[in-house]
PDB file of N, CA and C in Angstrom:
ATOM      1  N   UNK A   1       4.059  -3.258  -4.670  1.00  0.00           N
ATOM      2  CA  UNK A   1       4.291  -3.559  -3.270  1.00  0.00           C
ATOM      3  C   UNK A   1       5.346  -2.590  -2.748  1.00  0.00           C
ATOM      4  N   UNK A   2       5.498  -2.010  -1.793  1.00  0.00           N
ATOM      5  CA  UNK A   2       5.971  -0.914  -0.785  1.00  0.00           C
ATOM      6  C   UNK A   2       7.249  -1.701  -0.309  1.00  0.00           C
ATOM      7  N   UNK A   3       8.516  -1.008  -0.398  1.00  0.00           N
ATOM      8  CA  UNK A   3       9.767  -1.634  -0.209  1.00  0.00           C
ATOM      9  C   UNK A   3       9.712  -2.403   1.424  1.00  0.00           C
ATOM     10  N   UNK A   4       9.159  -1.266   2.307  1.00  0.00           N
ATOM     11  CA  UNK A   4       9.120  -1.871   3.525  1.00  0.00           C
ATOM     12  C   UNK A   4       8.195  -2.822   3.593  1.00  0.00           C
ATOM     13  N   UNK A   5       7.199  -3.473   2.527  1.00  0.00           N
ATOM     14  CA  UNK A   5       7.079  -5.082   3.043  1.00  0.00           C
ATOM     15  C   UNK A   5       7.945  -5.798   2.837  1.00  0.00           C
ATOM     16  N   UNK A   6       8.398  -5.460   1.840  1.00  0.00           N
ATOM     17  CA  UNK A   6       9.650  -6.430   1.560  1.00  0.00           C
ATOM     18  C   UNK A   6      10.886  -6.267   2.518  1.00  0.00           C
ATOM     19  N   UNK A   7      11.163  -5.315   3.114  1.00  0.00           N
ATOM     20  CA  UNK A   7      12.036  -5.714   4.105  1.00  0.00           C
ATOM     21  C   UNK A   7      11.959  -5.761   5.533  1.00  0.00           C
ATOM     22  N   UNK A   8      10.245  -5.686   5.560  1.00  0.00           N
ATOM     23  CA  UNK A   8       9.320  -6.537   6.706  1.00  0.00           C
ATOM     24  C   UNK A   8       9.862  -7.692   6.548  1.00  0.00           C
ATOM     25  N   UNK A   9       9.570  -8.330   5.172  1.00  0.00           N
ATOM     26  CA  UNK A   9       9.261  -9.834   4.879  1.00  0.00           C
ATOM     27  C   UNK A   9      10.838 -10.660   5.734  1.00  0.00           C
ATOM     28  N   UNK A  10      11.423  -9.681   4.939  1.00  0.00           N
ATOM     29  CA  UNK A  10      12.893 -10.091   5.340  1.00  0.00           C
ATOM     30  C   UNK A  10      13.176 -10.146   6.724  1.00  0.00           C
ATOM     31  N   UNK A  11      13.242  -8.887   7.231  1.00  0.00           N
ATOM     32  CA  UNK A  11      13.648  -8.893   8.653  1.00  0.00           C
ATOM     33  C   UNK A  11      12.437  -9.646   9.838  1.00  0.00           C
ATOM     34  N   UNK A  12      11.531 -10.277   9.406  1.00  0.00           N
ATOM     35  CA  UNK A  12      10.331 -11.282  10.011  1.00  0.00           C
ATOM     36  C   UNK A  12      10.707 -12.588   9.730  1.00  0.00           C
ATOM     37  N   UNK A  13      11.794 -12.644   8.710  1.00  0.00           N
ATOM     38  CA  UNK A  13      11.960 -14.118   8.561  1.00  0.00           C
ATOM     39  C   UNK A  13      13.041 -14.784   9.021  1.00  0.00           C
ATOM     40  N   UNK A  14      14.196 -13.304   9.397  1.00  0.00           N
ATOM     41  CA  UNK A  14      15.173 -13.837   9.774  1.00  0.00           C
ATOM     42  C   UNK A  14      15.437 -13.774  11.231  1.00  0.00           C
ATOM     43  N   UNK A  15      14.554 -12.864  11.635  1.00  0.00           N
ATOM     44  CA  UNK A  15      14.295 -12.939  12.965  1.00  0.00           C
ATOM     45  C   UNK A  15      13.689 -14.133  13.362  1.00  0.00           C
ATOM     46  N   UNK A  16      12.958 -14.359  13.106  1.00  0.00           N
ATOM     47  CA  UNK A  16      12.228 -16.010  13.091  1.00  0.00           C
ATOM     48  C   UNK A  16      13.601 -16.988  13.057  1.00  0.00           C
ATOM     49  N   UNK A  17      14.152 -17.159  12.023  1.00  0.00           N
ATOM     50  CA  UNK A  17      15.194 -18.064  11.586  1.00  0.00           C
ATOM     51  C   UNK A  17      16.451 -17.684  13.387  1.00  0.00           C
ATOM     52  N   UNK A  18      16.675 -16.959  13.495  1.00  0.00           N
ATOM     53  CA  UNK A  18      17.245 -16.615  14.812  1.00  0.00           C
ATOM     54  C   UNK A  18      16.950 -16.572  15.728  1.00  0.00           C
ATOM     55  N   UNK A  19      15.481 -16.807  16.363  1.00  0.00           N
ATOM     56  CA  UNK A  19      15.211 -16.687  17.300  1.00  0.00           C
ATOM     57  C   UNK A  19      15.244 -18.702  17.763  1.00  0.00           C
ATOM     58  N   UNK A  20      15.002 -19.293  16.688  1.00  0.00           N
ATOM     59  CA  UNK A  20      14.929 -20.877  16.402  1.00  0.00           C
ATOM     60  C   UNK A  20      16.486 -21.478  16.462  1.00  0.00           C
ATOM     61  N   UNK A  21      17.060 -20.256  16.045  1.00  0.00           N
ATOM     62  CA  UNK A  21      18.512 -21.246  16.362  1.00  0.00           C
ATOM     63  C   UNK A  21      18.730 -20.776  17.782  1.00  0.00           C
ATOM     64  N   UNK A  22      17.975 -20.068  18.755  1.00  0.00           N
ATOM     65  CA  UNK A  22      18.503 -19.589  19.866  1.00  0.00           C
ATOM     66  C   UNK A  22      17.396 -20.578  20.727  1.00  0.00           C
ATOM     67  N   UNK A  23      16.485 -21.046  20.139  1.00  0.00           N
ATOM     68  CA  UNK A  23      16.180 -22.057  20.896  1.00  0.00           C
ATOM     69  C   UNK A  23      16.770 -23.403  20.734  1.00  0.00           C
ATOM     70  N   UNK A  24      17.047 -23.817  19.545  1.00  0.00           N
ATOM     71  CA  UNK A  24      17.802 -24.967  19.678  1.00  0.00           C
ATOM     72  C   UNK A  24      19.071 -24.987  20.455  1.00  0.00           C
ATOM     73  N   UNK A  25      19.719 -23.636  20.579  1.00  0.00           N
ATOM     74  CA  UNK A  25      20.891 -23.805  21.353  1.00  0.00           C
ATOM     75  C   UNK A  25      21.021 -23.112  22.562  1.00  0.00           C
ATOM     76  N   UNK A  26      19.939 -22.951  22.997  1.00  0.00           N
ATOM     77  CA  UNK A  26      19.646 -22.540  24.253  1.00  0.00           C
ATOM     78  C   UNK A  26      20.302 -20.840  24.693  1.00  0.00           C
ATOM     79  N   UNK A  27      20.651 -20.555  23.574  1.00  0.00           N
ATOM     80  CA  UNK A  27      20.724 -18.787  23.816  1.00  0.00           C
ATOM     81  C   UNK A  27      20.023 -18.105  24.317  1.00  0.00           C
ATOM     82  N   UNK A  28      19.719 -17.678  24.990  1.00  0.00           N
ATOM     83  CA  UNK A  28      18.442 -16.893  25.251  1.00  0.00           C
ATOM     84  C   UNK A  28      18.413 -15.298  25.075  1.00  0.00           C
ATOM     85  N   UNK A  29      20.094 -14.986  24.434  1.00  0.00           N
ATOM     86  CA  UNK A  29      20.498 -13.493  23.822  1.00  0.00           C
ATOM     87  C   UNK A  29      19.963 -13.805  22.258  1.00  0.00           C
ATOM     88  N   UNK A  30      20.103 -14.736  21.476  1.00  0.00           N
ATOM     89  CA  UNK A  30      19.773 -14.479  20.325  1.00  0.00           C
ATOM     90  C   UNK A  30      18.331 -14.804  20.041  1.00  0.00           C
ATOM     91  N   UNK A  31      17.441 -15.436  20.962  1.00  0.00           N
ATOM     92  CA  UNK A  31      16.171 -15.692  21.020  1.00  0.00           C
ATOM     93  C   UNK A  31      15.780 -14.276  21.116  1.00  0.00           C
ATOM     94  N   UNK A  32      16.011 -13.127  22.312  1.00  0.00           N
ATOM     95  CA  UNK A  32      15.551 -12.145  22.161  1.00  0.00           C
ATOM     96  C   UNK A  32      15.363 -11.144  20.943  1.00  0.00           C
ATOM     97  N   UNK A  33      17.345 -11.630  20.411  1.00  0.00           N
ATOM     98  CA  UNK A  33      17.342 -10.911  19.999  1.00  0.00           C
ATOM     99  C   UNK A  33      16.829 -10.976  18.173  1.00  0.00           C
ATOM    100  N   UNK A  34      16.272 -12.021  17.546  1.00  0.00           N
ATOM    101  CA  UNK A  34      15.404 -13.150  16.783  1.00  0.00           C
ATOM    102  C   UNK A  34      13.754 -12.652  17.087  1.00  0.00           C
ATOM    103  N   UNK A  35      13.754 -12.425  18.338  1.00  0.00           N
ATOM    104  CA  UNK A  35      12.461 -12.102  18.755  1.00  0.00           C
ATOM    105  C   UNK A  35      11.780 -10.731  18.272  1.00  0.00           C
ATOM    106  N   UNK A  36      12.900  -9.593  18.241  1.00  0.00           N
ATOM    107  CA  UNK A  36      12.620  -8.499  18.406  1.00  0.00           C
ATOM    108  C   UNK A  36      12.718  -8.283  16.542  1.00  0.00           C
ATOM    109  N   UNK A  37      13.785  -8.908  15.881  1.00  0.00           N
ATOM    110  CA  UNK A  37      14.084  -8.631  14.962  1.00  0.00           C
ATOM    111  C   UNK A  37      12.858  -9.012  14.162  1.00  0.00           C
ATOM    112  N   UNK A  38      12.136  -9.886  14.595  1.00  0.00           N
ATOM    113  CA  UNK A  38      10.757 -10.262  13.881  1.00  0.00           C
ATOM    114  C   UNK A  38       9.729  -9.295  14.386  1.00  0.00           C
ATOM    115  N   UNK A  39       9.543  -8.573  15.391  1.00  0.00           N
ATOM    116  CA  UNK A  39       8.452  -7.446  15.689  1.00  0.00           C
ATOM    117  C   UNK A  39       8.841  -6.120  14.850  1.00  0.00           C
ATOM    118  N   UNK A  40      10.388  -6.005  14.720  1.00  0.00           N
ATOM    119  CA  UNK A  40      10.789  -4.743  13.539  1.00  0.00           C
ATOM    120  C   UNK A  40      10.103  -5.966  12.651  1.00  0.00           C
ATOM    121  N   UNK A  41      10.262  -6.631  11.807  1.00  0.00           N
ATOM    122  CA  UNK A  41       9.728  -6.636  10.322  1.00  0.00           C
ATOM    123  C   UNK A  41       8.208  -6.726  10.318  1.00  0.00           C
ATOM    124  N   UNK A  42       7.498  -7.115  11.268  1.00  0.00           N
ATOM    125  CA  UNK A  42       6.197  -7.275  10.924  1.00  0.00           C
ATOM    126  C   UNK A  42       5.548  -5.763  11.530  1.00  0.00           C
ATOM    127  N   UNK A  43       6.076  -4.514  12.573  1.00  0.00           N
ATOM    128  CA  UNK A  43       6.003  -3.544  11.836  1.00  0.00           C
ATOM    129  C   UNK A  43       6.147  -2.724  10.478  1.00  0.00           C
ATOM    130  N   UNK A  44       7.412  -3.509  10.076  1.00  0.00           N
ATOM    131  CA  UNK A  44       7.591  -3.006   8.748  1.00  0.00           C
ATOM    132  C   UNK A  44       6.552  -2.919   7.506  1.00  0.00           C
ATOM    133  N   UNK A  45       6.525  -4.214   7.849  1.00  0.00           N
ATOM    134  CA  UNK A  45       5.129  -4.893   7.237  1.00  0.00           C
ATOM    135  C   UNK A  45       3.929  -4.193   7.173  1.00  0.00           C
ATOM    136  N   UNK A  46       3.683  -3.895   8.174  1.00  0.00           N
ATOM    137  CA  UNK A  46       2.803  -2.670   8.858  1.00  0.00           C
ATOM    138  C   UNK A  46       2.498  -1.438   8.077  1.00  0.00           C
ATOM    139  N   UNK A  47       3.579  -1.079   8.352  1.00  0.00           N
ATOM    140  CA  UNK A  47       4.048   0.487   7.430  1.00  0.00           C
ATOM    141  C   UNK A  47       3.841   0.271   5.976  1.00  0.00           C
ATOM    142  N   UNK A  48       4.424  -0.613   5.254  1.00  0.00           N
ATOM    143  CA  UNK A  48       4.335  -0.955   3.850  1.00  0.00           C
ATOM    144  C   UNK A  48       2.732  -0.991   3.648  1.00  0.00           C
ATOM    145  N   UNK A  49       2.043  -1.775   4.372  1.00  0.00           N
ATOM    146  CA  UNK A  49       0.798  -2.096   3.795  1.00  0.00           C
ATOM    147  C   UNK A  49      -0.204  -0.685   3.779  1.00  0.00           C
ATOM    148  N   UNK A  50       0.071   0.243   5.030  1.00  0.00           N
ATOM    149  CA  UNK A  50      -0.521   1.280   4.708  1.00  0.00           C
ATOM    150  C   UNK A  50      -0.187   2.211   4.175  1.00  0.00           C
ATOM    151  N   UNK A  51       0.956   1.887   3.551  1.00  0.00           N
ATOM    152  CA  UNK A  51       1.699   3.004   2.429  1.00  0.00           C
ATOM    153  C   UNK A  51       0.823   2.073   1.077  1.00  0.00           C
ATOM    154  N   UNK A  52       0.671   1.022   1.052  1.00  0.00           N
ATOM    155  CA  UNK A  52       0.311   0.640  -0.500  1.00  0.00           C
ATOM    156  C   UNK A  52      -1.323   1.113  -0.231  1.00  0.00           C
ATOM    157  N   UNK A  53      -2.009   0.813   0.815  1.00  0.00           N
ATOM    158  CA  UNK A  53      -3.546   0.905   1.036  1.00  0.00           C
ATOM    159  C   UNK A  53      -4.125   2.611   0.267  1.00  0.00           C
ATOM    160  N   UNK A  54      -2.627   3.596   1.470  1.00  0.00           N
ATOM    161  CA  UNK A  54      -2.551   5.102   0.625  1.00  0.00           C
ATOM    162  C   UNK A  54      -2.722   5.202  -0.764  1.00  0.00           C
ATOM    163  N   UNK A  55      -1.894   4.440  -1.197  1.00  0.00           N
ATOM    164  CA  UNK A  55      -1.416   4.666  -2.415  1.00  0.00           C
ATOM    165  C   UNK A  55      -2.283   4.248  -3.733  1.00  0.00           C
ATOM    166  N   UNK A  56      -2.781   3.343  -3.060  1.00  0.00           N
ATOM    167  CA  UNK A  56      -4.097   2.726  -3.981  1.00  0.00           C
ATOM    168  C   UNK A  56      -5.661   3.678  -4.012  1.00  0.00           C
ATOM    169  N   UNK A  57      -5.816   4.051  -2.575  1.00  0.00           N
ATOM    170  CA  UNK A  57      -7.039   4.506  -2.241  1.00  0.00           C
ATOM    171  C   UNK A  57      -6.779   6.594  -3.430  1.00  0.00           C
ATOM    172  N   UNK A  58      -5.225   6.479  -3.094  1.00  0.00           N
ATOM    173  CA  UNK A  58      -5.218   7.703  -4.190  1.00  0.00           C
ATOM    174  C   UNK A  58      -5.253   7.976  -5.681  1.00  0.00           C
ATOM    175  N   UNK A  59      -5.011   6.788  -5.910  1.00  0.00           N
ATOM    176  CA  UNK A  59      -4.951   6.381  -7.421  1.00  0.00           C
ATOM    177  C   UNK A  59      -6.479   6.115  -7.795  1.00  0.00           C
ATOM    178  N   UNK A  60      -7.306   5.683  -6.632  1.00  0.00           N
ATOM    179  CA  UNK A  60      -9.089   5.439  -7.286  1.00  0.00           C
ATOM    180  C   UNK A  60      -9.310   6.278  -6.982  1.00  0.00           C
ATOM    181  N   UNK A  61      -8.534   7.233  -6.338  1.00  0.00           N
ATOM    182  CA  UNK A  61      -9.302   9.148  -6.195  1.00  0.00           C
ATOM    183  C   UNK A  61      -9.218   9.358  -7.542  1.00  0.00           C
ATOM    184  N   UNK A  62      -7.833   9.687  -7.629  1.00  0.00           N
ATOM    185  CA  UNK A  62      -7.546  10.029  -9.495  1.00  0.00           C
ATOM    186  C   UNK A  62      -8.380  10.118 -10.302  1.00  0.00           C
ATOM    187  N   UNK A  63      -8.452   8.465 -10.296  1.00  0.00           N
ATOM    188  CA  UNK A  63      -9.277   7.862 -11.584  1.00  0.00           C
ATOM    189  C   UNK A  63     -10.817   8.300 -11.578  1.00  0.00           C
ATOM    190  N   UNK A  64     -11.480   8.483 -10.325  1.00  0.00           N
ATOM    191  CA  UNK A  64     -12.679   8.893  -9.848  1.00  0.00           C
ATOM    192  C   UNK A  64     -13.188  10.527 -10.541  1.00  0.00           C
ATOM    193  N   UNK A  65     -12.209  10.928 -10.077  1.00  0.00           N
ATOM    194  CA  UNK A  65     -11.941  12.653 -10.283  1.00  0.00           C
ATOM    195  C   UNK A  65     -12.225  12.613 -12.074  1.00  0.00           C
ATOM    196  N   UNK A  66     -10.380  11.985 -13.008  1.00  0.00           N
ATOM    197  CA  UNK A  66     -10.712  11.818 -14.198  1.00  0.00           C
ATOM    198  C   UNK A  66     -12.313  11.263 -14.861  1.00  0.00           C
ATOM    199  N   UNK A  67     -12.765  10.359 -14.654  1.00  0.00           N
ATOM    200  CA  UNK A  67     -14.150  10.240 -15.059  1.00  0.00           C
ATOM    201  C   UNK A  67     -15.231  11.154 -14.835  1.00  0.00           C
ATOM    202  N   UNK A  68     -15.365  11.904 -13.612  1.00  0.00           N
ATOM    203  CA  UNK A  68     -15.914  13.128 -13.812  1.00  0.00           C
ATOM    204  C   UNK A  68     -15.890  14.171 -14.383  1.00  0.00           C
ATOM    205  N   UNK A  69     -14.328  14.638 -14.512  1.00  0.00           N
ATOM    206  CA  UNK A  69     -14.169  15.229 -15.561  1.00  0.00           C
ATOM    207  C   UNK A  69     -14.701  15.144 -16.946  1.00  0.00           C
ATOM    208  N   UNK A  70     -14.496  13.576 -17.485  1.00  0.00           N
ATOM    209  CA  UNK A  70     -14.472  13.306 -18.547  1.00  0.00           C
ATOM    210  C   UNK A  70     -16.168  13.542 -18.672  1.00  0.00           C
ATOM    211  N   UNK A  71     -16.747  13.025 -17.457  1.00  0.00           N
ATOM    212  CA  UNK A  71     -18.625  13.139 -17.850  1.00  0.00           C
ATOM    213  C   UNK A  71     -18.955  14.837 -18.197  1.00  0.00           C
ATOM    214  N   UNK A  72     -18.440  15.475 -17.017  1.00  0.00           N
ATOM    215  CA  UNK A  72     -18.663  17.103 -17.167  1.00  0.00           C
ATOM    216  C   UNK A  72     -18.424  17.457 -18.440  1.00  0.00           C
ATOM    217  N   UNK A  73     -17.405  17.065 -19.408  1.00  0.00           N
ATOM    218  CA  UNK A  73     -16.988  17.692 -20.863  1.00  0.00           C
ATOM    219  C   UNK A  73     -18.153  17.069 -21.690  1.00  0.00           C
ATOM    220  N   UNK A  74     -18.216  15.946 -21.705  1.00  0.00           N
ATOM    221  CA  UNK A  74     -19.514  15.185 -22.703  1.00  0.00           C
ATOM    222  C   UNK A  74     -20.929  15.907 -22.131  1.00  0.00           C
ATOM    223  N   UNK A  75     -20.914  16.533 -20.739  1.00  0.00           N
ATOM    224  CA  UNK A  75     -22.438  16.925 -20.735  1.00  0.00           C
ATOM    225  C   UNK A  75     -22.149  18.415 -21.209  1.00  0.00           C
ATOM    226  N   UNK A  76     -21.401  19.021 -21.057  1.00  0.00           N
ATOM    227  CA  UNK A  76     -20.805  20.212 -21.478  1.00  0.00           C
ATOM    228  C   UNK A  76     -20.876  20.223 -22.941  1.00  0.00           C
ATOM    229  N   UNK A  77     -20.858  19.395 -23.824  1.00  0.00           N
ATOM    230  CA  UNK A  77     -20.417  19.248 -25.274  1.00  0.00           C
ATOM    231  C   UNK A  77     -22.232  19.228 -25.974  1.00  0.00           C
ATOM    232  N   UNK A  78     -22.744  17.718 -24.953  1.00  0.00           N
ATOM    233  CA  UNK A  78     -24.578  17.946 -25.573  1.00  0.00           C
ATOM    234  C   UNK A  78     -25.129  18.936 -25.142  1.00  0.00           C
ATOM    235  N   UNK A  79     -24.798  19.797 -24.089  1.00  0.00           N
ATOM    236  CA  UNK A  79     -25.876  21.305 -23.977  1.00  0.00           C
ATOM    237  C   UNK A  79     -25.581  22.001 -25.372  1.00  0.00           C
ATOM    238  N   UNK A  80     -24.190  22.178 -25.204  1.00  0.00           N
ATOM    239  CA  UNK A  80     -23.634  23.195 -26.460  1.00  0.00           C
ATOM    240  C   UNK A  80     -24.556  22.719 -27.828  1.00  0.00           C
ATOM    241  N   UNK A  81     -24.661  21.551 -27.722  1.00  0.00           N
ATOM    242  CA  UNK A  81     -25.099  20.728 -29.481  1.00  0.00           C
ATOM    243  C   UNK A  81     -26.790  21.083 -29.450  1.00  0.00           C
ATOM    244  N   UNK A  82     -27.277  21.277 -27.996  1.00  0.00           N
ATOM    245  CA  UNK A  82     -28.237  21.589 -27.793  1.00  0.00           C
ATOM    246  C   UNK A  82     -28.766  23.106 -28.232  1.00  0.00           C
ATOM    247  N   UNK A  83     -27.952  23.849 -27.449  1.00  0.00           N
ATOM    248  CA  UNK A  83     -28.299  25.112 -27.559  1.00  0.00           C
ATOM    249  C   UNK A  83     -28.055  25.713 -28.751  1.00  0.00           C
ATOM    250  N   UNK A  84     -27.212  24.871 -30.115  1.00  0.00           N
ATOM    251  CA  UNK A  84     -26.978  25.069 -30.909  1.00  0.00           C
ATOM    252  C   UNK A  84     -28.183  24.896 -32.088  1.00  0.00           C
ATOM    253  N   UNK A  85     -29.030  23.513 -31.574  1.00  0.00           N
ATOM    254  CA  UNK A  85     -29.633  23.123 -31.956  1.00  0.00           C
ATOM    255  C   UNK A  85     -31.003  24.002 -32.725  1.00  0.00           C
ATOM    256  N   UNK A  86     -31.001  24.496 -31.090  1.00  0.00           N
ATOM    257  CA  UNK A  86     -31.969  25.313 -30.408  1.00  0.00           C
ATOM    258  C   UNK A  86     -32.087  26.885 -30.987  1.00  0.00           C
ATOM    259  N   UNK A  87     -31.078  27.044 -31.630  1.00  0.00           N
ATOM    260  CA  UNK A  87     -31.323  28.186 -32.202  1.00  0.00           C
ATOM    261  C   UNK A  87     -31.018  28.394 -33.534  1.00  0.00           C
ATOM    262  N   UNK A  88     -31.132  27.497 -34.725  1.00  0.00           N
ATOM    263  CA  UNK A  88     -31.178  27.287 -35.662  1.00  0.00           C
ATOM    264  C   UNK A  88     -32.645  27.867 -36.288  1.00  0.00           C
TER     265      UNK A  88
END
C-alpha cells in the first residue's frame, strides 16, 4: 500500500473527526476547516491508489516480459536439439 493512502486515511479521518466537533459546537471555522482537511486526504487517497494501480500494472509487465523470455529460451533450446537432431 502507497504511503499516501495511508496518510489519505489519516488526514480523511481527522478531518471528519473535526469537522463533527465543529458541528457539535457550532464553529463553522473548524467545520470548514475539518471539511477541507478530509478532501486533502481522500485526494491523497487518490494519488496512493494510482501509484499502487502503476505499480502493480508494472510488476505484471515484468512478470509478462520474464515468461516470454523464459518461453523464447525453451523454444530456442528444442530447435537447437532439433537441428542437432537433424543432422546426425
Amino acid at each position: 500500500m502507497d504511503k499516501d493512502r495511508v496518510k489519505g486515511a489519516v488526514n480523511d479521518a481527522a478531518g471528519r473527526a473535526k469537522r463533527q466537533v465543529g458541528e457539535w459546537t457550532g464553529d463553522t471555522n473548524a467545520q470548514v476547516d475539518g471539511a477541507a482537511q478530509q478532501i486533502k486526504g481522500k485526494a491523497q487517497k487518490a494519488v496512493g491508489a494510482v501509484k499502487d494501480a502503476a505499480r502493480d500494472a508494472k510488476n505484471d509487465a515484468d512478470r509478462e516480459r520474464e515468461r516470454q523470455v523464459v518461453n523464447e529460451r525453451a523454444t530456442d533450446k528444442e530447435i537447437e536439439r532439433e537441428h542437432a537432431h537433424n543432422h546426425r
